[in-house]
PDB file of N, CA and C in Angstrom:
ATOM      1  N   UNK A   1       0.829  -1.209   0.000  1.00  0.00           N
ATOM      2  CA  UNK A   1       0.000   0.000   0.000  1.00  0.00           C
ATOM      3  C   UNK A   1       0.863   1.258   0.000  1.00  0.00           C
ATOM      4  N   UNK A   2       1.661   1.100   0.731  1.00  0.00           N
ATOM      5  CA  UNK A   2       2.989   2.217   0.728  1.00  0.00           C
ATOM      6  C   UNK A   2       3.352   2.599  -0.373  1.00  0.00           C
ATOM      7  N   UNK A   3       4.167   1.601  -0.934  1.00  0.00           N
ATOM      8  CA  UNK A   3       4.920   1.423  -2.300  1.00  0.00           C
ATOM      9  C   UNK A   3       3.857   1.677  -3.383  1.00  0.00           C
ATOM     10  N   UNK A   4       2.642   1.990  -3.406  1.00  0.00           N
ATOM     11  CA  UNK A   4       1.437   2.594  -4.268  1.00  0.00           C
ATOM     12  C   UNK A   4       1.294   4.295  -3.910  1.00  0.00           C
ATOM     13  N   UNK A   5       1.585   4.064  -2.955  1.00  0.00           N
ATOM     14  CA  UNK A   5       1.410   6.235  -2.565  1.00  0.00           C
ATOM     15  C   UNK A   5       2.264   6.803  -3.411  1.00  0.00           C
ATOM     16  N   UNK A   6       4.316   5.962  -2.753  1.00  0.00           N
ATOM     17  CA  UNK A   6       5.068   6.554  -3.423  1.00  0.00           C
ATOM     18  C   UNK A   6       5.083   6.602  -4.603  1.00  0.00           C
ATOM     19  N   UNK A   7       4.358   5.945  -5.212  1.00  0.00           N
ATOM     20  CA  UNK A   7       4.262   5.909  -6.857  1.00  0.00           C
ATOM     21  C   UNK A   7       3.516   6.686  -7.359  1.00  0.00           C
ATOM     22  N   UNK A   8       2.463   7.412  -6.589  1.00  0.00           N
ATOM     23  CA  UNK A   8       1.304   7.858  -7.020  1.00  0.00           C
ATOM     24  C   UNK A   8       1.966   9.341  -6.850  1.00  0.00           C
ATOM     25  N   UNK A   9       2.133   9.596  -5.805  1.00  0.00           N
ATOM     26  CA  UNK A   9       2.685  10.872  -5.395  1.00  0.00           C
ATOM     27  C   UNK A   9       3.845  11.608  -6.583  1.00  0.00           C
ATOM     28  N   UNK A  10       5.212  10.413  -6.513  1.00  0.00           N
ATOM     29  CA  UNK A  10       6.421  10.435  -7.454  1.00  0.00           C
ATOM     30  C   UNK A  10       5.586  10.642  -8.940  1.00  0.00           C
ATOM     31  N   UNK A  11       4.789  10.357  -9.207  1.00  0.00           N
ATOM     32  CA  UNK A  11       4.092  10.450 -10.357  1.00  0.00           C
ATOM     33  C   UNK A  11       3.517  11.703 -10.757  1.00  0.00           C
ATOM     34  N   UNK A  12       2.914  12.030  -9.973  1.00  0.00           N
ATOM     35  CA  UNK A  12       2.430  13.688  -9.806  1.00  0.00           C
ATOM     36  C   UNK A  12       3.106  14.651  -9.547  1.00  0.00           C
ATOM     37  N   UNK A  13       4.453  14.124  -8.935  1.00  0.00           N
ATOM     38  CA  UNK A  13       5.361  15.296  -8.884  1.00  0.00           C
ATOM     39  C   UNK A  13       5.892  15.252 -10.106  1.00  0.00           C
ATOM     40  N   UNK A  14       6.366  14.599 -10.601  1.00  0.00           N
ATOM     41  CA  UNK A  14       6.741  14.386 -12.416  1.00  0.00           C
ATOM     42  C   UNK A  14       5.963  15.388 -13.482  1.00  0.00           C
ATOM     43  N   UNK A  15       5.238  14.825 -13.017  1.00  0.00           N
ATOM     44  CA  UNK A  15       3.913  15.675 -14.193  1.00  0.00           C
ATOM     45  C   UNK A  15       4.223  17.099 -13.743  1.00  0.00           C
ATOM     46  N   UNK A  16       4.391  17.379 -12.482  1.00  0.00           N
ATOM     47  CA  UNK A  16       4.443  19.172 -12.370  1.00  0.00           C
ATOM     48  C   UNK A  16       5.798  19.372 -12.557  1.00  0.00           C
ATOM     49  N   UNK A  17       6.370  18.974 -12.481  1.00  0.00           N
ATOM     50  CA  UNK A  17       7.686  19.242 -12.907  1.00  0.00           C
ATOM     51  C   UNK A  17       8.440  18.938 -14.364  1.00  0.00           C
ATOM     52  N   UNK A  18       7.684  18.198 -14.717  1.00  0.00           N
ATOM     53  CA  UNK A  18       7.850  18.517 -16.660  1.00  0.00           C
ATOM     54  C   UNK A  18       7.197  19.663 -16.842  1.00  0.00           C
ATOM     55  N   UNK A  19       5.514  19.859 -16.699  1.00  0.00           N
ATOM     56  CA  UNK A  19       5.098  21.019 -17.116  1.00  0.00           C
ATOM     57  C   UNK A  19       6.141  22.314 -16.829  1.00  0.00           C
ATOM     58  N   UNK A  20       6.769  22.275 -15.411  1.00  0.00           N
ATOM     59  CA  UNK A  20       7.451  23.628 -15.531  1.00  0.00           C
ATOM     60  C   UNK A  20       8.475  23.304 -16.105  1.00  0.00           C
ATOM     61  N   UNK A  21       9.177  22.055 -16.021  1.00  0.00           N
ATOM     62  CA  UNK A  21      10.334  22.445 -17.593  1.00  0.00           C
ATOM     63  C   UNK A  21       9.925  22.949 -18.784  1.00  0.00           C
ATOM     64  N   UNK A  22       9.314  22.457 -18.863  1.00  0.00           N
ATOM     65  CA  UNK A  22       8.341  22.748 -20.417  1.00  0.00           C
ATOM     66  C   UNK A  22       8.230  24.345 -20.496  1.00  0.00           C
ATOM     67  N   UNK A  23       7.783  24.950 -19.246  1.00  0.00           N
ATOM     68  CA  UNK A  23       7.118  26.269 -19.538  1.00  0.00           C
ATOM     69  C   UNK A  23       8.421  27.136 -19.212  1.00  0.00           C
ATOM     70  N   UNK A  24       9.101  26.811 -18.500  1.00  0.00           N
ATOM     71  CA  UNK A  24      10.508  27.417 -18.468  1.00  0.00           C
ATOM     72  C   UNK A  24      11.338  27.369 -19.063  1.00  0.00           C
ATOM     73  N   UNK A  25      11.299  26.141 -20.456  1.00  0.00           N
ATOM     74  CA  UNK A  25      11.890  25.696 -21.358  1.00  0.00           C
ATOM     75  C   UNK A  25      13.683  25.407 -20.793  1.00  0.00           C
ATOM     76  N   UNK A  26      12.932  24.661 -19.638  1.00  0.00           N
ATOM     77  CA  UNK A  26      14.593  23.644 -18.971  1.00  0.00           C
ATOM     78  C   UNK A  26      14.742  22.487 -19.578  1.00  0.00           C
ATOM     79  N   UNK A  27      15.102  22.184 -20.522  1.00  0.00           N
ATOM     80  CA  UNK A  27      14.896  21.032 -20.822  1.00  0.00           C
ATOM     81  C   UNK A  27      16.271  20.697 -21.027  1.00  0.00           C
ATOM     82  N   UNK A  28      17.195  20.777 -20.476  1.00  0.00           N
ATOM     83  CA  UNK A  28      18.702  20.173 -20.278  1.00  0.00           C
ATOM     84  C   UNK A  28      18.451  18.943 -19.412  1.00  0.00           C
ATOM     85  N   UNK A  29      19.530  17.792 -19.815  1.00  0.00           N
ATOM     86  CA  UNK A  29      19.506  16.732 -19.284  1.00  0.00           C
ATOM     87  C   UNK A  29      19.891  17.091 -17.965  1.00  0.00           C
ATOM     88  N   UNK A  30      20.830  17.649 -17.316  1.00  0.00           N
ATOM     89  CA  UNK A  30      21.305  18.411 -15.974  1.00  0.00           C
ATOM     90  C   UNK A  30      20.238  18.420 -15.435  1.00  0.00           C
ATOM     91  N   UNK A  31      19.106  19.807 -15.654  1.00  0.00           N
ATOM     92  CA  UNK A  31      17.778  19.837 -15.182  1.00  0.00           C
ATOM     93  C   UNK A  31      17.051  19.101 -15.181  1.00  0.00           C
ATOM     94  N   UNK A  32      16.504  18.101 -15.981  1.00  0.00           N
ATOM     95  CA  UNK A  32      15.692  16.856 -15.785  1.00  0.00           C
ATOM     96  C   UNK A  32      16.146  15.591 -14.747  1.00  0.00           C
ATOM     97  N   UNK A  33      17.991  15.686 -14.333  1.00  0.00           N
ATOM     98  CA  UNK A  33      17.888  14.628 -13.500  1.00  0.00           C
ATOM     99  C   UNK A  33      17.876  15.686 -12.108  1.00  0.00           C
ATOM    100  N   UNK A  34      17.714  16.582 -11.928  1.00  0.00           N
ATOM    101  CA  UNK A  34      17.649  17.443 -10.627  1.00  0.00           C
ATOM    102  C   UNK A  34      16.184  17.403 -10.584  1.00  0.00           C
ATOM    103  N   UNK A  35      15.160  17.297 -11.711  1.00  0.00           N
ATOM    104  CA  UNK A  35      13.438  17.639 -11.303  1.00  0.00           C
ATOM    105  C   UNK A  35      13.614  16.354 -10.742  1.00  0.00           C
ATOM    106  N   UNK A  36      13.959  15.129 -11.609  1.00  0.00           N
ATOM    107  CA  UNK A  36      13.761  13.990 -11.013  1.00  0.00           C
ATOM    108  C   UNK A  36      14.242  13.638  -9.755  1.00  0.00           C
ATOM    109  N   UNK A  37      15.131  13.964  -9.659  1.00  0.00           N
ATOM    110  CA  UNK A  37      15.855  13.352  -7.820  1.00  0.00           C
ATOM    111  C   UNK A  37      14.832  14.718  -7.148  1.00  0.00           C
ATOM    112  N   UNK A  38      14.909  15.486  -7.231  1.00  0.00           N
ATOM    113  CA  UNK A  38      14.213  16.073  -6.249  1.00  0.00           C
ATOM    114  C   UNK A  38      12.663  15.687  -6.173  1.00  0.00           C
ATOM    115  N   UNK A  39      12.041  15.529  -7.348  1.00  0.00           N
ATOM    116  CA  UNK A  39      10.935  14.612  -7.215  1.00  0.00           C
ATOM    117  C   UNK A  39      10.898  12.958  -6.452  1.00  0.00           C
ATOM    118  N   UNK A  40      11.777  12.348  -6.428  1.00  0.00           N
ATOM    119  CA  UNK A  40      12.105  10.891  -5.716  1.00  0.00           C
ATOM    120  C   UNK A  40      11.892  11.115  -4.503  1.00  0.00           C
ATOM    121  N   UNK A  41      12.795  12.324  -4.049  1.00  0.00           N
ATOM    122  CA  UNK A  41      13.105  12.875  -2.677  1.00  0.00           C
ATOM    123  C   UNK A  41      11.513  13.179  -2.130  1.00  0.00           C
ATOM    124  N   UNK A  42      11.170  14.647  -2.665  1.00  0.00           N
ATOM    125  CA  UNK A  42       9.643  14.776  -2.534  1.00  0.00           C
ATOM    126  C   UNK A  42       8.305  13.843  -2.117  1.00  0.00           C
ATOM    127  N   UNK A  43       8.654  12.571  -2.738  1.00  0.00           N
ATOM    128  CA  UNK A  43       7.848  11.562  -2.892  1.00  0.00           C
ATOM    129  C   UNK A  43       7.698  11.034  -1.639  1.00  0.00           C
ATOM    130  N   UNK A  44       9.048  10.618  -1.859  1.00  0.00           N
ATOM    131  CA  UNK A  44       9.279   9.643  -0.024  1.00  0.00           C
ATOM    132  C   UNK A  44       8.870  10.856   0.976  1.00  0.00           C
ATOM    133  N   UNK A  45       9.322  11.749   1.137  1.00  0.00           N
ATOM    134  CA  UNK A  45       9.202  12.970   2.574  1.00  0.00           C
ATOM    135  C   UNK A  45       7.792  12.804   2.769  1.00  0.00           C
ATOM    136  N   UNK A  46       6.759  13.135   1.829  1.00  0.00           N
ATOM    137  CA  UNK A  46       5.278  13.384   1.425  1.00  0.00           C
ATOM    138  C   UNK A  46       5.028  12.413   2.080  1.00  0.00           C
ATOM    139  N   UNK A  47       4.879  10.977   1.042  1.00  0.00           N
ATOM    140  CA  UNK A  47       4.426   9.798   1.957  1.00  0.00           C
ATOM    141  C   UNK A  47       5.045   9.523   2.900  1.00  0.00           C
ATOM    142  N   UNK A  48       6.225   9.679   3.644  1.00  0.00           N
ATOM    143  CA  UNK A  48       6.820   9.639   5.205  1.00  0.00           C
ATOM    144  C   UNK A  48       5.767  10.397   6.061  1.00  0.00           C
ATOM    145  N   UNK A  49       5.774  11.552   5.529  1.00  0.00           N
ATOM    146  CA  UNK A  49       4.457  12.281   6.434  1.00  0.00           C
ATOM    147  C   UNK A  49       3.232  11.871   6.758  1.00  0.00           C
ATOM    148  N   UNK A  50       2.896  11.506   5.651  1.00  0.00           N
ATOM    149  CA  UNK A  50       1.396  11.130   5.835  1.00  0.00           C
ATOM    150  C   UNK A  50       0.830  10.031   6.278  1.00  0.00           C
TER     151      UNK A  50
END
């Protein structure tokens, strides 16, 4: 059930964080693995909390 949050959550943080690459036009590989680890990170803290 856990391992379904973090996925769900990590998932949705993805999605907002492409859109703002997208709209900020970050689209360097650099920046995409920083949305991503900081999205991983995000994920777990979120569902740790909750």
């Amino acid at each position: 059930m856990e391992l379904i949050m973090i996925f769900l959550v990590f998932f949705i943080l993805m999605i907002i964080s492409s859109i703002l690459n997208v709209l900020l036009k970050m689209t360097d590989k650099k920046d995409w693995a920083i949305s991503l680890s900081l999205s991983v990170v995000l994920s777990i803290v979120i569902v740790s909390l909750l």
